[in-house]
C-alpha atoms as a PDB file:
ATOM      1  CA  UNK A   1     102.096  -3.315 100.610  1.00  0.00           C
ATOM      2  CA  UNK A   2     104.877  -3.587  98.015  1.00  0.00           C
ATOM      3  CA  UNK A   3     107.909  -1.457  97.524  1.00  0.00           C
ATOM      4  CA  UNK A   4     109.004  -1.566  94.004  1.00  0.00           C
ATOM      5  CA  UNK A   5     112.744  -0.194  93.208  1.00  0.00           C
ATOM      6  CA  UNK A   6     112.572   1.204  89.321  1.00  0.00           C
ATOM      7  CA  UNK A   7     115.662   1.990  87.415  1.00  0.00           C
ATOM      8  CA  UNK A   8     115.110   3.194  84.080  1.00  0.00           C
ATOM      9  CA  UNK A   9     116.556   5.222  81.369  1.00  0.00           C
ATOM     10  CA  UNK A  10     114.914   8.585  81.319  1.00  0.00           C
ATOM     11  CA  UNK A  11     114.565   9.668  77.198  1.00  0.00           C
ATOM     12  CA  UNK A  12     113.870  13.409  78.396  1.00  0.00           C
ATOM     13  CA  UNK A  13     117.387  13.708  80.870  1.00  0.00           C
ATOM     14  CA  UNK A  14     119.163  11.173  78.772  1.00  0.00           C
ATOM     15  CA  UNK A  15     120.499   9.292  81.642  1.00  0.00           C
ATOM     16  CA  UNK A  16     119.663   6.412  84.290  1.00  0.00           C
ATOM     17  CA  UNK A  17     117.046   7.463  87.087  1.00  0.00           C
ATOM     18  CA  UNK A  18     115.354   6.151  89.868  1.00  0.00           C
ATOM     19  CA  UNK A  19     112.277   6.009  91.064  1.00  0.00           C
ATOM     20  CA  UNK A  20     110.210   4.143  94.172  1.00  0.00           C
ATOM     21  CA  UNK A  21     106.809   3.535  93.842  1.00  0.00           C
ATOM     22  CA  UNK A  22     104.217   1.991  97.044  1.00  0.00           C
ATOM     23  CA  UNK A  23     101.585  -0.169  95.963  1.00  0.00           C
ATOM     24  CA  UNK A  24      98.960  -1.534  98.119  1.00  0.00           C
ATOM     25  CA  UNK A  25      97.551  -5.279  97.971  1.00  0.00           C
ATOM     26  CA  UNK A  26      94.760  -5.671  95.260  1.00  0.00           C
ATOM     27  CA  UNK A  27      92.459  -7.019  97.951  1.00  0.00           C
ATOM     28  CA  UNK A  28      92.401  -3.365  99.016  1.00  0.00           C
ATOM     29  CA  UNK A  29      90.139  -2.174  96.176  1.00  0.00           C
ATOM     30  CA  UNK A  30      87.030  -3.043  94.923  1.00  0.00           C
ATOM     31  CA  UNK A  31      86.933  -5.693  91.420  1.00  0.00           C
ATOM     32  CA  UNK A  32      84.929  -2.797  89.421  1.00  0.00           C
ATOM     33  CA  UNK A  33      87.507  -0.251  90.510  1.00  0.00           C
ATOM     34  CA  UNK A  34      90.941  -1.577  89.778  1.00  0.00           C
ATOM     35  CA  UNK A  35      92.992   1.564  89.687  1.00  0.00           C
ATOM     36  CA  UNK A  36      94.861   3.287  93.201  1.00  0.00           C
ATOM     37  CA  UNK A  37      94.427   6.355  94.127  1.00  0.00           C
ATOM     38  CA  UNK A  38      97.871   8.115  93.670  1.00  0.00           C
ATOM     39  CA  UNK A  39      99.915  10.186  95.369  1.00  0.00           C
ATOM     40  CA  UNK A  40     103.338  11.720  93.802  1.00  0.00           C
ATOM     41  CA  UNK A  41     104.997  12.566  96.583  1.00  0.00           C
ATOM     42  CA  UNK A  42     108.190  14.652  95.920  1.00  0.00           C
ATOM     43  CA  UNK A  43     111.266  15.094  97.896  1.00  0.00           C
ATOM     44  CA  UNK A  44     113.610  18.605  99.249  1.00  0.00           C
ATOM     45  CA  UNK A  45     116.571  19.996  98.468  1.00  0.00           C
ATOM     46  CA  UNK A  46     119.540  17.108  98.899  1.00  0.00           C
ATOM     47  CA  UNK A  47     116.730  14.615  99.200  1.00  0.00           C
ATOM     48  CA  UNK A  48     115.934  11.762  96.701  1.00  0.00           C
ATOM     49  CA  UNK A  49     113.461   9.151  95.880  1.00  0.00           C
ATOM     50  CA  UNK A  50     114.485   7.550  99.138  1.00  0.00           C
ATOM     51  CA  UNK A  51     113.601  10.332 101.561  1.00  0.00           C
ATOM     52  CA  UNK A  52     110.282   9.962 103.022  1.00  0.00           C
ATOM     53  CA  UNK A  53     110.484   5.792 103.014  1.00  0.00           C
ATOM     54  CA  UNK A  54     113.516   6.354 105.289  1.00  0.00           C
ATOM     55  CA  UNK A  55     112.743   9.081 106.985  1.00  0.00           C
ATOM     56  CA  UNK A  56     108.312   8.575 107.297  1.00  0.00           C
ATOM     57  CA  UNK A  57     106.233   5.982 108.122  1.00  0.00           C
ATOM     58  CA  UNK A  58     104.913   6.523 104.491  1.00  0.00           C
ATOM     59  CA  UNK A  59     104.681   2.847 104.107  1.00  0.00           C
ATOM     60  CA  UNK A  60     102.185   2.391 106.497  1.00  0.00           C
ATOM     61  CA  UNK A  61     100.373   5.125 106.034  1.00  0.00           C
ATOM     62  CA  UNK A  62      99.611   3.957 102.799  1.00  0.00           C
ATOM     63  CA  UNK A  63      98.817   0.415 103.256  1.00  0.00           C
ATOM     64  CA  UNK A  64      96.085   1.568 105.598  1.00  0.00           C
ATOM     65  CA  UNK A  65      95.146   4.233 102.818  1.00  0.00           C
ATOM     66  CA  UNK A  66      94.635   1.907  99.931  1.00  0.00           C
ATOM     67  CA  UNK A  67      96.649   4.400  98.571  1.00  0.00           C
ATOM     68  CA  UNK A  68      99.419   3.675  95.764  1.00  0.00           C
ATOM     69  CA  UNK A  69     102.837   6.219  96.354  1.00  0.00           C
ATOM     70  CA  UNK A  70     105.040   7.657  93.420  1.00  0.00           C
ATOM     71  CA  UNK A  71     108.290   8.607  94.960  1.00  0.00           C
ATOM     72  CA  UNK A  72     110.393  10.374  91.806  1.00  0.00           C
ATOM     73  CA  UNK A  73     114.108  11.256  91.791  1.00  0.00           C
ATOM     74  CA  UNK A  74     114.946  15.164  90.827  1.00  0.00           C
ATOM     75  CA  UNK A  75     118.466  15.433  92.553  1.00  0.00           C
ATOM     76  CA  UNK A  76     118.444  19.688  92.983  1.00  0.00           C
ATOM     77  CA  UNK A  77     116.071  20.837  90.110  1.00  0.00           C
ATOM     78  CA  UNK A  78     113.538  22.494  92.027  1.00  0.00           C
ATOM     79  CA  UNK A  79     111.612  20.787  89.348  1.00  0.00           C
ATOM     80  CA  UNK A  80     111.777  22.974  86.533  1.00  0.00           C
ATOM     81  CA  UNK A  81     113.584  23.200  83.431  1.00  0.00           C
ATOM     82  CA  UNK A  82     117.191  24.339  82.524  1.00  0.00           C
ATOM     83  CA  UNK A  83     118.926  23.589  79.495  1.00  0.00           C
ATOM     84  CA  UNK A  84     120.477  20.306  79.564  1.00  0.00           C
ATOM     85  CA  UNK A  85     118.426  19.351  82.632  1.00  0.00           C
ATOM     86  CA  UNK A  86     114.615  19.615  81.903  1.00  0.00           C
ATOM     87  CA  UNK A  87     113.399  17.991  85.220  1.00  0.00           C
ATOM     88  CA  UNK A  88     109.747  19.640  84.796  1.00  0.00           C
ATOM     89  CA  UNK A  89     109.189  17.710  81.729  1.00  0.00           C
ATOM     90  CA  UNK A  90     110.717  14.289  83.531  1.00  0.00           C
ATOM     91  CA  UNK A  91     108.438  15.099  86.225  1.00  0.00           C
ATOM     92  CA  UNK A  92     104.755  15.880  84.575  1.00  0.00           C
ATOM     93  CA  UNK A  93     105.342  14.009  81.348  1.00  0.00           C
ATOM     94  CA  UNK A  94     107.879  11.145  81.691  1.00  0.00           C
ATOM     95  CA  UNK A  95     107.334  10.067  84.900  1.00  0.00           C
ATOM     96  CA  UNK A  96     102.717  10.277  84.677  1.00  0.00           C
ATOM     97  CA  UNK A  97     103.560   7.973  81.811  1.00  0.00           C
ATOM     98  CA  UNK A  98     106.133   5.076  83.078  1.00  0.00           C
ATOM     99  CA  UNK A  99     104.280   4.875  86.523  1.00  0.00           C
ATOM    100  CA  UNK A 100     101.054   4.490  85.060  1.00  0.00           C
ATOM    101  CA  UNK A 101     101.931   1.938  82.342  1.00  0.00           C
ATOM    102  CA  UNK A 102     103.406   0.105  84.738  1.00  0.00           C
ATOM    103  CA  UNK A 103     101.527  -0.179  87.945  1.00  0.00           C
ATOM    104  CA  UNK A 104      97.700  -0.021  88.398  1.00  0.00           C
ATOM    105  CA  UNK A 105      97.283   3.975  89.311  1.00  0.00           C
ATOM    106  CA  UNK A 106      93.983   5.742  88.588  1.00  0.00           C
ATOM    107  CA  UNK A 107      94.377   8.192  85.966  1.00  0.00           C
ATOM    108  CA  UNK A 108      91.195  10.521  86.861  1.00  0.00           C
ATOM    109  CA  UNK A 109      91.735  14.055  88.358  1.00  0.00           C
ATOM    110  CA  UNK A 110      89.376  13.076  91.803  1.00  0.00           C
ATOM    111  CA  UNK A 111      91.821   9.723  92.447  1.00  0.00           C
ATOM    112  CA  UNK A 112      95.495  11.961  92.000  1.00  0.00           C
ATOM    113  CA  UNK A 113      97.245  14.217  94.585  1.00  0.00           C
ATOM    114  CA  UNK A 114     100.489  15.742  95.064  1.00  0.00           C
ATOM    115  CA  UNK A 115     102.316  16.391  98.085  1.00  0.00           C
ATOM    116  CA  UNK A 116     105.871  17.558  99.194  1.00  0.00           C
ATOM    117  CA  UNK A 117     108.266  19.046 101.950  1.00  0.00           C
ATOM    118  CA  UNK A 118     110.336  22.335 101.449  1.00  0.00           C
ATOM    119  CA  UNK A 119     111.920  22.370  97.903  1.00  0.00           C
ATOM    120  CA  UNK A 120     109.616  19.352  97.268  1.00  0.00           C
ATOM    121  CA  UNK A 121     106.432  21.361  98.498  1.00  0.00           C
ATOM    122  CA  UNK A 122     107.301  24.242  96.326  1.00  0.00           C
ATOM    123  CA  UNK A 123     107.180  21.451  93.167  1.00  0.00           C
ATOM    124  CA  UNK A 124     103.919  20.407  94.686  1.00  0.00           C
ATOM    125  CA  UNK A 125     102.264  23.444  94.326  1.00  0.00           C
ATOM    126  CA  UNK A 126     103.657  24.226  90.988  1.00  0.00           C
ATOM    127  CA  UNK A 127     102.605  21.291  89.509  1.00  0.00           C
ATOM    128  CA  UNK A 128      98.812  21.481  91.029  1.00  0.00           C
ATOM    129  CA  UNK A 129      98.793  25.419  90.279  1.00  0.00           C
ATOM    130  CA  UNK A 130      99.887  25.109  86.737  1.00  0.00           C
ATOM    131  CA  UNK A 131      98.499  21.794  86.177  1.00  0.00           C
ATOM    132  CA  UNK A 132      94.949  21.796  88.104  1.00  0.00           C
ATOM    133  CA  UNK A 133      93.680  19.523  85.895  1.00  0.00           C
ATOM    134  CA  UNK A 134      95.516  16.418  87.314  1.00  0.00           C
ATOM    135  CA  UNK A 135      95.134  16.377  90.706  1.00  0.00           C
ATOM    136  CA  UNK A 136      92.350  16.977  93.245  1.00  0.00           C
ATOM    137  CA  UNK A 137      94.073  18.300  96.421  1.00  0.00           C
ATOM    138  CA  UNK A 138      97.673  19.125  97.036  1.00  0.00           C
ATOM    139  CA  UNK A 139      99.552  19.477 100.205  1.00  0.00           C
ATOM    140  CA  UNK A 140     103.385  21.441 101.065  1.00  0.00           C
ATOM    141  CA  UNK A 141     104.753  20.915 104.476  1.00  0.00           C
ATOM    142  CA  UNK A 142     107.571  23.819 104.928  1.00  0.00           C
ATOM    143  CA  UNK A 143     107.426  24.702 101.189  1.00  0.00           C
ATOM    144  CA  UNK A 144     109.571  27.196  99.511  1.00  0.00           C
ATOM    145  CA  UNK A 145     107.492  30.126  98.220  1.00  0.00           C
ATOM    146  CA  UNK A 146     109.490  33.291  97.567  1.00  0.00           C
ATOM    147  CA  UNK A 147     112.481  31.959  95.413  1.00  0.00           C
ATOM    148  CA  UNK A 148     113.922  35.517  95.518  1.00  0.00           C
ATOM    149  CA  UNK A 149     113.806  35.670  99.028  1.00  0.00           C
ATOM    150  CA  UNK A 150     115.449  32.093  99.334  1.00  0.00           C
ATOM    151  CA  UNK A 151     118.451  33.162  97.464  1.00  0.00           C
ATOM    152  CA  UNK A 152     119.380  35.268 100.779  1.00  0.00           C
ATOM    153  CA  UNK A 153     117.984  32.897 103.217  1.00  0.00           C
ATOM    154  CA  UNK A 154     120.010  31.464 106.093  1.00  0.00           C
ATOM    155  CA  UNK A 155     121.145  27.904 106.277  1.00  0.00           C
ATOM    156  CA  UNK A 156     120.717  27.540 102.729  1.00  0.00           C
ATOM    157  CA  UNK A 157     123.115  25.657 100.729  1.00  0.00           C
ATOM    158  CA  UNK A 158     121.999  26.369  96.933  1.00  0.00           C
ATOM    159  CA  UNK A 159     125.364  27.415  95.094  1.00  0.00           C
ATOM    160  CA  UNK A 160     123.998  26.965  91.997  1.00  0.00           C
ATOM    161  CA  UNK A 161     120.403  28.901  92.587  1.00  0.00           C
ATOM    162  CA  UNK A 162     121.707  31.285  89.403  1.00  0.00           C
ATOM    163  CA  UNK A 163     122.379  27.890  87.534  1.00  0.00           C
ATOM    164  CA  UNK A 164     118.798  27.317  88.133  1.00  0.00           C
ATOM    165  CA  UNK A 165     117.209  30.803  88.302  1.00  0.00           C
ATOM    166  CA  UNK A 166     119.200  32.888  85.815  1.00  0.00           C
ATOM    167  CA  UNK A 167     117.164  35.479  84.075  1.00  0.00           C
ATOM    168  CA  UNK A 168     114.033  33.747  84.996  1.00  0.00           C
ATOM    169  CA  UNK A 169     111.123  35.939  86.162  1.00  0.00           C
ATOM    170  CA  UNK A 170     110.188  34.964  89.955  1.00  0.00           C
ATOM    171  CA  UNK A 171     107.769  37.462  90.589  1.00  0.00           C
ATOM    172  CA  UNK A 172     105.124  36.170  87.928  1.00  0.00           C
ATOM    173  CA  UNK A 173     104.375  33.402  86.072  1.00  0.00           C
ATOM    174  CA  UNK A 174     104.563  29.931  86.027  1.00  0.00           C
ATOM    175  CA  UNK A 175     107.259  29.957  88.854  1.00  0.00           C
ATOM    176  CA  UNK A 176     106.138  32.182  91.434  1.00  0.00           C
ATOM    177  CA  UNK A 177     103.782  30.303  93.638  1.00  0.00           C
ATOM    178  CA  UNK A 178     101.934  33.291  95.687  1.00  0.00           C
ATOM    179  CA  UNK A 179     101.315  34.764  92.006  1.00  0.00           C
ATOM    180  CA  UNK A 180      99.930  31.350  90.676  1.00  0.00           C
ATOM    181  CA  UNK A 181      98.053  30.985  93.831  1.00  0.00           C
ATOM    182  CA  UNK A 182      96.302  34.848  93.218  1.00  0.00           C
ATOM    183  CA  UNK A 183      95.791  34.103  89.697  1.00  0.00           C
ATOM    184  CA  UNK A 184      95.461  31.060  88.330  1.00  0.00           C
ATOM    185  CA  UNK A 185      92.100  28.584  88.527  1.00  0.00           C
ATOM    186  CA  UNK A 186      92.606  27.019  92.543  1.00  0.00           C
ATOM    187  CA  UNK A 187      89.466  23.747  91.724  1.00  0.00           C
ATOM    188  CA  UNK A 188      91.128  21.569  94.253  1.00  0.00           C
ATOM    189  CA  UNK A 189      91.698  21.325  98.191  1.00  0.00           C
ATOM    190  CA  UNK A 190      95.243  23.047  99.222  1.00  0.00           C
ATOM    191  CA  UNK A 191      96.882  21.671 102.474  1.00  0.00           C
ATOM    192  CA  UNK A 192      99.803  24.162 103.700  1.00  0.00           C
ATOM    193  CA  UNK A 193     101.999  23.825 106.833  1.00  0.00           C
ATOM    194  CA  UNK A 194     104.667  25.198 108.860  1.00  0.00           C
ATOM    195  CA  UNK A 195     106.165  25.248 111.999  1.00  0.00           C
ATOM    196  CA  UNK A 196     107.058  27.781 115.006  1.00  0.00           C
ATOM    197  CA  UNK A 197     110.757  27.724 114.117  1.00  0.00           C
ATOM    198  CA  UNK A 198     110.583  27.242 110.188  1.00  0.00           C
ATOM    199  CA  UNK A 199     112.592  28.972 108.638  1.00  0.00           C
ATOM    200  CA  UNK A 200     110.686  29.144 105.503  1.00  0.00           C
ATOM    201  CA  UNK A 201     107.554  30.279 108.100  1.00  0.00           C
ATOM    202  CA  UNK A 202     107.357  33.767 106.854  1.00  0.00           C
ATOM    203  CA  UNK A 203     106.418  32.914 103.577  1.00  0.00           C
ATOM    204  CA  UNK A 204     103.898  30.557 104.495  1.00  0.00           C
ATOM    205  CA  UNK A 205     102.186  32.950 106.357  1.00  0.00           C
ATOM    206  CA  UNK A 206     102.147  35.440 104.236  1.00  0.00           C
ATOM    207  CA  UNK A 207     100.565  33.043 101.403  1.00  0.00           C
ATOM    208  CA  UNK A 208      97.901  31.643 104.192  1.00  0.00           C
ATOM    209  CA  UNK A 209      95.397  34.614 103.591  1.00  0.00           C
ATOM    210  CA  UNK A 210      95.226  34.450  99.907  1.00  0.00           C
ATOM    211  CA  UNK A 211      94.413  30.956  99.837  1.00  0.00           C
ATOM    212  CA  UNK A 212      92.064  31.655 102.725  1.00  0.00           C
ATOM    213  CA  UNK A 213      90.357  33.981 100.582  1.00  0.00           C
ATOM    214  CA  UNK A 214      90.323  32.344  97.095  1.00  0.00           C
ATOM    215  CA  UNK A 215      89.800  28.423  98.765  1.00  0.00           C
ATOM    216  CA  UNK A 216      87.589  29.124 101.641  1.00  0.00           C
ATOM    217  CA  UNK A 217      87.014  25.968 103.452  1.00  0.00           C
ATOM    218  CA  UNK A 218      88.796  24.115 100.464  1.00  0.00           C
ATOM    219  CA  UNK A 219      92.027  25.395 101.697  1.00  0.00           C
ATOM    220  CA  UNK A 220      93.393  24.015 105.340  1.00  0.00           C
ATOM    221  CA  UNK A 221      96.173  25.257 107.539  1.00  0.00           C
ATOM    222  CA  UNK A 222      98.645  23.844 110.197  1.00  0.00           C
ATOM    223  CA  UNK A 223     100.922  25.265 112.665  1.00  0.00           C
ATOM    224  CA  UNK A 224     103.057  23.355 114.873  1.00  0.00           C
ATOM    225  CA  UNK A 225     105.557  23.066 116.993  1.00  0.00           C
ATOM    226  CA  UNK A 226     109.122  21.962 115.039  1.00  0.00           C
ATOM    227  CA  UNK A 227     111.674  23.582 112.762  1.00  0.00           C
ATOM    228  CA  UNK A 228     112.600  22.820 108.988  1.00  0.00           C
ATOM    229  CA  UNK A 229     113.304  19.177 109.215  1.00  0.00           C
ATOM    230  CA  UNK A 230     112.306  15.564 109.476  1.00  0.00           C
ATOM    231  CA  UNK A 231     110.948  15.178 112.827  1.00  0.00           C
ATOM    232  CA  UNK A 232     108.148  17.926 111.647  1.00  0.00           C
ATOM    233  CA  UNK A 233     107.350  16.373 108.678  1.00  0.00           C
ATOM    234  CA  UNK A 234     107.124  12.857 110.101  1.00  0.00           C
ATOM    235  CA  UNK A 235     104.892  14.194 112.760  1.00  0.00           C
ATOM    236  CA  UNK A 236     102.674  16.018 109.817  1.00  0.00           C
ATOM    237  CA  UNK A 237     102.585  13.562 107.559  1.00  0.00           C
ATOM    238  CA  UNK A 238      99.410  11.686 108.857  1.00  0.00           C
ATOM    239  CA  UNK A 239      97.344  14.064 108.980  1.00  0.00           C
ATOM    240  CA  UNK A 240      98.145  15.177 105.607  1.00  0.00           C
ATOM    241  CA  UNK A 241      97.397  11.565 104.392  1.00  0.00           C
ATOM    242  CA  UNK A 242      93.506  11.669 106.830  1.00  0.00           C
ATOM    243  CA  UNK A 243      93.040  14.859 104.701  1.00  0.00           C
ATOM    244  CA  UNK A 244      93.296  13.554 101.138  1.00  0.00           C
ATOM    245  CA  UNK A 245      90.147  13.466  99.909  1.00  0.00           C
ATOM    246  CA  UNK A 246      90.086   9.448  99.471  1.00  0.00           C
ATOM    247  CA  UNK A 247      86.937   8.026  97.751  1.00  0.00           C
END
């Protein structure tokens, strides 16, 4: 397994970014098939590209995956777009095109999946919901849901949730996730979990039976034991990597 360590100049922020990227050995795939599977794996609120190397065993996980890792930098965007800061078009457009003129990824739907904890879930499943196209299965450990709920939330720490939020509509759209996830096209696997003492827990479970009912046995559940953090993801994160569907 490599780690590569990318710093770059980002044309759609207009300033330096950073970005990790896993990449298995290239005895790990078949000659006729020399593309990775990919996952974009995208980090929470006060998190960055170095999160879930330092805080996972992501590496490893990986390297006995065969599966290449696209760890992006988006500092406190929630990945979407403001004016000055338009981290949703970094994300889907900038970043799909660097990583994948630089490294070996696949670029077909079946061999791309996106995955993320708490802010980084809720980018997860906006990206997949609004983008379905791209990916085949997408997974959110302790994602944010209701943004309107989160702006009263305890232990939050998101001054600047009007900076991001102003005037924007979170009920509907292309930023409320339990209205994507009622009305938008769901043709991949979803992969949603939670914890006991998550704070975020209420919103998961109120999303569970819609996906239930639109995904069927395309949509898969966990509950454990844990609370918003990184001993629960750690713990989760295998089992979300056994899931992907891998070819």
């Amino acid at each position: 397994m490599s780690l590569h360590q990318i710093d770059f100049y980002s044309n759609v922020l207009q300033k330096n970014m950073h970005l990790n990227l896993l990449l298995p050995h290239l005895k790990t795939i078949p000659q006729k098939k020399p593309h990775f599977p990919t996952l974009w794996l995208l980090h929470g609120l006060g998190g960055d590209e170095t999160s879930w190397l330092r805080n996972t065993e992501i590496e490893t996980l990986a390297d006995q995956a065969g599966l290449a890792v696209v760890m992006p930098d988006a500092d406190r965007s929630f990945y979407i777009n403001r004016p000055g800061a338009p981290y949703w078009d970094y994300l889907t457009t900038e970043i799909f095109q660097t990583a994948r003129a630089l490294f070996p990824l696949a670029h077909d739907r079946k061999n791309n999946f996106v995955a993320g904890d708490s802010m980084g879930g809720y980018g997860a499943l906006k990206w997949a919901f609004n983008q379905p196209n791209r990916f085949a299965a997408v997974a959110a450990l302790s994602p944010v849901l209701d943004l309107k709920a989160l702006k009263t939330a305890p232990n939050v720490a998101l001054p600047d949730f009007k900076t991001l939020f102003a005037g924007r509509d979170l009920k509907k759209g292309p930023l409320a996730i339990p209205w994507l996830a009622k009305n938008k096209v769901l043709d991949l696997d979803v992969y949603l979990a939670t914890a006991d003492h998550d704070y975020l827990r209420k919103q998961a479970l109120k999303l569970k039976p819609v996906l239930e009912k639109r995904l069927g046995e395309r949509f898969t559940w966990r509950d454990d034991q844990g609370s918003h953090n990184w001993t629960l993801w750690k713990k989760q994160l295998p089992d979300v990597i056994h899931w992907l569907p891998l070819n």
